[in-house]
PDB file of N, CA and C in Angstrom:
ATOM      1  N   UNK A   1      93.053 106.007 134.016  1.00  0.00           N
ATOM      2  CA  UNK A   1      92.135 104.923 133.735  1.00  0.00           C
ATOM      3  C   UNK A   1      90.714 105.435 133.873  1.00  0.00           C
ATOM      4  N   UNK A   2      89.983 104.932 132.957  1.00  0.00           N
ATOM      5  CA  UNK A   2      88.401 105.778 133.215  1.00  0.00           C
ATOM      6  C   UNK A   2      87.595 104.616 133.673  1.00  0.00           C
ATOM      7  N   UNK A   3      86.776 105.168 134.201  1.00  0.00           N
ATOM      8  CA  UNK A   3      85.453 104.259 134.676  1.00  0.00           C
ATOM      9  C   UNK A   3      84.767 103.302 133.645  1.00  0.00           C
ATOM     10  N   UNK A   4      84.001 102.810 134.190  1.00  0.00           N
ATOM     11  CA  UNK A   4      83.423 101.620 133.323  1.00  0.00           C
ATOM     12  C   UNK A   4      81.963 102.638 133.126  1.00  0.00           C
ATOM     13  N   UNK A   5      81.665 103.352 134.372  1.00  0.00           N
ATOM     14  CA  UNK A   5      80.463 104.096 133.769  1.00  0.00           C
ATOM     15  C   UNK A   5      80.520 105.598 134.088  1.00  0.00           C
ATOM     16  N   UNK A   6      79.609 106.397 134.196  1.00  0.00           N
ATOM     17  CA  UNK A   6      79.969 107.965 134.791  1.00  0.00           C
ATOM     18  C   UNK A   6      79.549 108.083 135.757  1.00  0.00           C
ATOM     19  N   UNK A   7      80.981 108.720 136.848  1.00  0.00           N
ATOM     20  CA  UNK A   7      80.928 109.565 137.953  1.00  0.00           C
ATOM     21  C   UNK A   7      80.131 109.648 138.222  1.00  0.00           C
ATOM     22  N   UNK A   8      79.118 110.847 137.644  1.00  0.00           N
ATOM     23  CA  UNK A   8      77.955 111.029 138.182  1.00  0.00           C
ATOM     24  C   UNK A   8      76.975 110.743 138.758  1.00  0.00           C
ATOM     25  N   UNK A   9      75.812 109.900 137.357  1.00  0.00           N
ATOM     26  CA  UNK A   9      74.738 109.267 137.417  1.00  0.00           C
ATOM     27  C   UNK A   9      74.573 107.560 137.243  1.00  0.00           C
ATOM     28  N   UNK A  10      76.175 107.126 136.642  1.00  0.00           N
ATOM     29  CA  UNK A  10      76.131 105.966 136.927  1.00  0.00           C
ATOM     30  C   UNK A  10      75.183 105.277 135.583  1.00  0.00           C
ATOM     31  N   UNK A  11      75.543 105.687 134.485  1.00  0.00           N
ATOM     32  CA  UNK A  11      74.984 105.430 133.433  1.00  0.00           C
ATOM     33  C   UNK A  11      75.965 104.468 132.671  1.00  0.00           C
ATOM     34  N   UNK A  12      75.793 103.526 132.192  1.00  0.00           N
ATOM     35  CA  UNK A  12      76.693 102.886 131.739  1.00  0.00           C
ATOM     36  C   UNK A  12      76.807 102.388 130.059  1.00  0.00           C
ATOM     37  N   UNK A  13      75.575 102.766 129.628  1.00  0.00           N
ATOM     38  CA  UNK A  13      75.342 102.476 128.156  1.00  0.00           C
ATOM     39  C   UNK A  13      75.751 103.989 127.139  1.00  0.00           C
ATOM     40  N   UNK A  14      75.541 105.259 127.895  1.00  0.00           N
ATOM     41  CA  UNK A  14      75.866 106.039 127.264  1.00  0.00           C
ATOM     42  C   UNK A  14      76.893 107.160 127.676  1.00  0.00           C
ATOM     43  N   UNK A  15      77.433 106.609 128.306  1.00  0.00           N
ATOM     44  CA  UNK A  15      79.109 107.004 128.530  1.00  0.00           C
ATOM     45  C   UNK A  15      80.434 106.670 127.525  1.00  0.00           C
ATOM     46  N   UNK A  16      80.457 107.282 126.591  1.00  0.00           N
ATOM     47  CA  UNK A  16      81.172 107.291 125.293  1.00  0.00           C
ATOM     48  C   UNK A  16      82.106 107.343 125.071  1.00  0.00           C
ATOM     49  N   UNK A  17      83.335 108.029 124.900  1.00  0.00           N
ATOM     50  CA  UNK A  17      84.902 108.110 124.263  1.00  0.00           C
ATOM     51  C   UNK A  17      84.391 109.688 123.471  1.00  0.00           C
ATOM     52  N   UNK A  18      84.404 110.695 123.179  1.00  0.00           N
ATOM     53  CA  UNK A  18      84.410 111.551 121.651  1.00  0.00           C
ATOM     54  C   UNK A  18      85.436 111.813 121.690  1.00  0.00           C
ATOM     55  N   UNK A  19      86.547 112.003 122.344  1.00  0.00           N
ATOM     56  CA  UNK A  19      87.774 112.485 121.203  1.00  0.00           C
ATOM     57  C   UNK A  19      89.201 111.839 121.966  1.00  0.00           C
ATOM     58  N   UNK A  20      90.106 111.855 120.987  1.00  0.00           N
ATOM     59  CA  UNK A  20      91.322 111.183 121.866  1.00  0.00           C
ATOM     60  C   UNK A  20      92.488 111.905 121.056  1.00  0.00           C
ATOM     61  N   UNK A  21      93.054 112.756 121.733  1.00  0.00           N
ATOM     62  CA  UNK A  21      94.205 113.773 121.975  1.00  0.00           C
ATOM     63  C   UNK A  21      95.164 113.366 122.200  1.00  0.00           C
ATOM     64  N   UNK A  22      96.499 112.855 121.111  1.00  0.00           N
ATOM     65  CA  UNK A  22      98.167 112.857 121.287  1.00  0.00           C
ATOM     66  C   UNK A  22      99.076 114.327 121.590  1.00  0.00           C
ATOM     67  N   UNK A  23      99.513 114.407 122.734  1.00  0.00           N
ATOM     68  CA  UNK A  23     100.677 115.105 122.644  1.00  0.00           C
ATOM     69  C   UNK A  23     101.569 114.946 122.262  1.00  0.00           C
ATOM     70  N   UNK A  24     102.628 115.447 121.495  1.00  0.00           N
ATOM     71  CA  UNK A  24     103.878 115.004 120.839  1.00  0.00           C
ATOM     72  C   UNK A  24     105.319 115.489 121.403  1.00  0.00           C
ATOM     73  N   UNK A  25     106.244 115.592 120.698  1.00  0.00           N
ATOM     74  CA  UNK A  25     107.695 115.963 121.235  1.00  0.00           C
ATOM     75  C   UNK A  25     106.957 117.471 121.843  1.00  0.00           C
ATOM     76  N   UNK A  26     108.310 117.494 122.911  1.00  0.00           N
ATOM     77  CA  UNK A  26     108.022 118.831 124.313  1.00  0.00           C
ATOM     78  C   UNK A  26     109.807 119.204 123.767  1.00  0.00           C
ATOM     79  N   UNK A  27     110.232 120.182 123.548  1.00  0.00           N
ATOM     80  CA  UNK A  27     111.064 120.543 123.435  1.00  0.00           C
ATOM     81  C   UNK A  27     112.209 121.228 124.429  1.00  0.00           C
ATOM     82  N   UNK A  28     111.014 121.407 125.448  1.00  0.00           N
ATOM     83  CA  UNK A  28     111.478 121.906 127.034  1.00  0.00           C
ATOM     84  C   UNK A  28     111.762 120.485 127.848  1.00  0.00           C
ATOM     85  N   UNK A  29     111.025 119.376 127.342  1.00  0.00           N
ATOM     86  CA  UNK A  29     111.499 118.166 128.024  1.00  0.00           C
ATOM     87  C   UNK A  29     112.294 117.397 128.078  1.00  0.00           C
ATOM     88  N   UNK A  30     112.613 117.779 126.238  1.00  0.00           N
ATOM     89  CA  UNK A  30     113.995 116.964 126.049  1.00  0.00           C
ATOM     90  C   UNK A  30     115.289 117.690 126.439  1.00  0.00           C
ATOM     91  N   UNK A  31     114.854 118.999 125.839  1.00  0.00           N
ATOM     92  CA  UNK A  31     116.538 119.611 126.902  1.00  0.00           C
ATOM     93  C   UNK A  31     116.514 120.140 128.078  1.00  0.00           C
ATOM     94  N   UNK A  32     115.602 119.701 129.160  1.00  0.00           N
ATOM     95  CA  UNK A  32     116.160 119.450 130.581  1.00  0.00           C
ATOM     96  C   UNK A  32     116.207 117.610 130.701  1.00  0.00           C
ATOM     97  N   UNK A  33     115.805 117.031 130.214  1.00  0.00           N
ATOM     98  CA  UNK A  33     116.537 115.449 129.895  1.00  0.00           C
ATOM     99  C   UNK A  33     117.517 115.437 129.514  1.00  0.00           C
ATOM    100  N   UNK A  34     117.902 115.939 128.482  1.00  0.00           N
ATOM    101  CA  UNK A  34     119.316 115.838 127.925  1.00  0.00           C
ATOM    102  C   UNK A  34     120.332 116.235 128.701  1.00  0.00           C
ATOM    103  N   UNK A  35     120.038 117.486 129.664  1.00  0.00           N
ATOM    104  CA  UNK A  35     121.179 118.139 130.355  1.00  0.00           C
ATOM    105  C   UNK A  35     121.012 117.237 132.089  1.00  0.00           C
ATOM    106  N   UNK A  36     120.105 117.042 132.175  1.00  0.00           N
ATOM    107  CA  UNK A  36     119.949 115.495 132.957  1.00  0.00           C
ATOM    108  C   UNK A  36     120.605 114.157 133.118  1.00  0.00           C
ATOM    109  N   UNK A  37     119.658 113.685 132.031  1.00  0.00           N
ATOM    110  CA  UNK A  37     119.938 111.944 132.199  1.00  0.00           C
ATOM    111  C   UNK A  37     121.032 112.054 130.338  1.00  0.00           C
ATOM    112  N   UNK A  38     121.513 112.953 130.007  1.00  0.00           N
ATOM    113  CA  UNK A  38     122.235 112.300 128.552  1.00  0.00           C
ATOM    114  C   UNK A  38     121.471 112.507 127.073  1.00  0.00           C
ATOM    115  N   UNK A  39     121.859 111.645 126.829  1.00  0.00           N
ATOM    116  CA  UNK A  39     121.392 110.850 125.019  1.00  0.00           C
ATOM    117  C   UNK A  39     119.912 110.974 125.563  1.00  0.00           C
ATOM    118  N   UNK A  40     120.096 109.693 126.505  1.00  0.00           N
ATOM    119  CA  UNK A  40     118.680 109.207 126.995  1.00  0.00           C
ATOM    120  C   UNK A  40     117.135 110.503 127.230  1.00  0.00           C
ATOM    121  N   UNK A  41     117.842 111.232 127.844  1.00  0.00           N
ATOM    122  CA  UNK A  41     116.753 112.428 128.045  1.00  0.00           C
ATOM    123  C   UNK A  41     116.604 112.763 127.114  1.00  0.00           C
ATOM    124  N   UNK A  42     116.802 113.027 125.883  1.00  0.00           N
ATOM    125  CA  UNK A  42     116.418 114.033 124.610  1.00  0.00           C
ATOM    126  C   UNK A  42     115.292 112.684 123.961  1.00  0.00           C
ATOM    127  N   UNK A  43     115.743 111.420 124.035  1.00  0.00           N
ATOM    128  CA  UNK A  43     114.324 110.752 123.826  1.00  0.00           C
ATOM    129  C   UNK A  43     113.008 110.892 124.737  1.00  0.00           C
ATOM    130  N   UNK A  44     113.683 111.412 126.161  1.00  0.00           N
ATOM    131  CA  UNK A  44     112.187 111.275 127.054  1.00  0.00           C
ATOM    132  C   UNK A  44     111.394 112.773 126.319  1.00  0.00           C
ATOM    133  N   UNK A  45     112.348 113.293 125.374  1.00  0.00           N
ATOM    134  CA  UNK A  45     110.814 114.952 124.932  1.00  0.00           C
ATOM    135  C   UNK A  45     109.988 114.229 123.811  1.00  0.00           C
ATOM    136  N   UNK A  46     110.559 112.774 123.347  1.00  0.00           N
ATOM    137  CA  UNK A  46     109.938 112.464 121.916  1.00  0.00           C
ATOM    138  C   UNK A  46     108.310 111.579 122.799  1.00  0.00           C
ATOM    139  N   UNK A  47     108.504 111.453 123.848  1.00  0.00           N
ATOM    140  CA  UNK A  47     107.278 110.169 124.678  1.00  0.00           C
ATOM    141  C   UNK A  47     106.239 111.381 125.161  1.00  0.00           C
ATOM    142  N   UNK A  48     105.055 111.110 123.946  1.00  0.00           N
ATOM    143  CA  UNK A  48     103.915 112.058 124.158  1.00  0.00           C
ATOM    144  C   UNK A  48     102.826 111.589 125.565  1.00  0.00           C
ATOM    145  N   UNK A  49     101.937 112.180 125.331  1.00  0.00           N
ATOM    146  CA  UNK A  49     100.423 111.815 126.515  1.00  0.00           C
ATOM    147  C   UNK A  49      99.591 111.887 125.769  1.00  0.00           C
ATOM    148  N   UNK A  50      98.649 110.618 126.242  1.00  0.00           N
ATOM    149  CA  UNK A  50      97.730 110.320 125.137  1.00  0.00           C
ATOM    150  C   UNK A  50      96.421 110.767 126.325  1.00  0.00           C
ATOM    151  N   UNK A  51      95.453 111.532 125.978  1.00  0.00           N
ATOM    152  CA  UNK A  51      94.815 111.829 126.559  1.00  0.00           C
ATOM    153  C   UNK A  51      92.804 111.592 125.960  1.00  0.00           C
ATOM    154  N   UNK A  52      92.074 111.192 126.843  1.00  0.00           N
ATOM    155  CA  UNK A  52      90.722 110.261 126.154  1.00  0.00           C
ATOM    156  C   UNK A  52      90.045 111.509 127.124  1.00  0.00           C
ATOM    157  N   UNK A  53      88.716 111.906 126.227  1.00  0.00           N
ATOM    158  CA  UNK A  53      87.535 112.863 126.815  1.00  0.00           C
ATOM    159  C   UNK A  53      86.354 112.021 126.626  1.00  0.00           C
ATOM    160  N   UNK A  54      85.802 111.562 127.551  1.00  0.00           N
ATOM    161  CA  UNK A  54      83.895 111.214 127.709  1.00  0.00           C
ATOM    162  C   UNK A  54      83.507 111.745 127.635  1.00  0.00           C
ATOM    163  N   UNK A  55      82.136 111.899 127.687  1.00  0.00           N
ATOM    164  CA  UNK A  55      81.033 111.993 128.060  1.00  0.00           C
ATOM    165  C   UNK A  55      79.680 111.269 128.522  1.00  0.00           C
ATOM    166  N   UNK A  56      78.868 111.661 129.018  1.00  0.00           N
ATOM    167  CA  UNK A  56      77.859 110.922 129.309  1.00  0.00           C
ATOM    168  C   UNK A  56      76.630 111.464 128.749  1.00  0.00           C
ATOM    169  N   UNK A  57      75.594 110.626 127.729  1.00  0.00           N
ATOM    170  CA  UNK A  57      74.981 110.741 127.413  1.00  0.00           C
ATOM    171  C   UNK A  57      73.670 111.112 128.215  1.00  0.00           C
ATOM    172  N   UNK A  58      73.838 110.795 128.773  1.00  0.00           N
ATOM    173  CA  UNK A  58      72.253 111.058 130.091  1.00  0.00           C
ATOM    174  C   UNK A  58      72.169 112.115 131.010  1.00  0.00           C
ATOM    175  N   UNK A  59      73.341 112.458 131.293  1.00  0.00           N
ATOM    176  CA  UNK A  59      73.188 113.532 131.960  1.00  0.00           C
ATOM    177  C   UNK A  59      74.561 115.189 131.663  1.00  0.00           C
ATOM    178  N   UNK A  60      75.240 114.348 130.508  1.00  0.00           N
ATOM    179  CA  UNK A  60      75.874 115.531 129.820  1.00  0.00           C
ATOM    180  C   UNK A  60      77.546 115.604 130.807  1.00  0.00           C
ATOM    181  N   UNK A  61      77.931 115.112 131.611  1.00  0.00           N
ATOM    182  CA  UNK A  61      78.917 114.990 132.722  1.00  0.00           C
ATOM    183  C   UNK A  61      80.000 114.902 131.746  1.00  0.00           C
ATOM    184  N   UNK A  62      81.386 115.118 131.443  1.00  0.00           N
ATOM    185  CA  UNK A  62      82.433 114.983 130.497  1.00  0.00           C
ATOM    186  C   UNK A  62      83.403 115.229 131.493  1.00  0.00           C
ATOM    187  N   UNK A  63      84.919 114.350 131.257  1.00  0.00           N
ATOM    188  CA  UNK A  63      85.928 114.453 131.633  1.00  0.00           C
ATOM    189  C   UNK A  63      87.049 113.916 130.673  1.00  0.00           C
ATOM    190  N   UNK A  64      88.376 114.221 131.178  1.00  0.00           N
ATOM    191  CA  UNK A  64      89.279 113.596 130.201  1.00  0.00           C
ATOM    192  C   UNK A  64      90.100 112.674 131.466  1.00  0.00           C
ATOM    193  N   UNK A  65      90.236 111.751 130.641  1.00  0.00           N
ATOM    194  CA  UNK A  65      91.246 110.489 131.347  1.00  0.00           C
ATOM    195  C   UNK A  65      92.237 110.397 130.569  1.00  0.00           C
ATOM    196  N   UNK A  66      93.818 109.950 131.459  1.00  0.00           N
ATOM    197  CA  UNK A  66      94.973 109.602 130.832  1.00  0.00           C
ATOM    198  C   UNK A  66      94.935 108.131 130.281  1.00  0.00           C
ATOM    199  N   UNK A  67      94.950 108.008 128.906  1.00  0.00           N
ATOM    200  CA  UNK A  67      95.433 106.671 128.593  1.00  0.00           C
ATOM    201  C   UNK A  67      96.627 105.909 128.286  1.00  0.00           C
TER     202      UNK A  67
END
């Protein structure tokens, strides 16, 4: 979950979003799922991470948050 403003300086108008990054099927995830939990595990390699990068306009501060 990301902040409403930045870490840093506490800027809140120019703390932005620039890019937002899907991970997709893991092929190492589904077959230790599969040899795990079944059927069921070979769907847990298809459930990506969606991942969001800020920044802050004012003082340049950037991070990535899980969304």
């Amino acid at each position: 979950m990301r902040p409403l403003s930045c870490p840093m300086c506490g800027e809140r108008t120019l703390w932005k979003e620039v890019d937002r990054e899907k991970k997709g099927f893991s092929v190492g995830k589904s077959a230790l799922g599969g040899i795990i939990f079944g059927p069921m595990g070979l769907i847990a390699g298809g459930l990506g991470k969606t991942r969001v990068y800020y920044c802050c306009g004012k003082c340049g501060f950037e991070h990535e948050y899980k969304a």
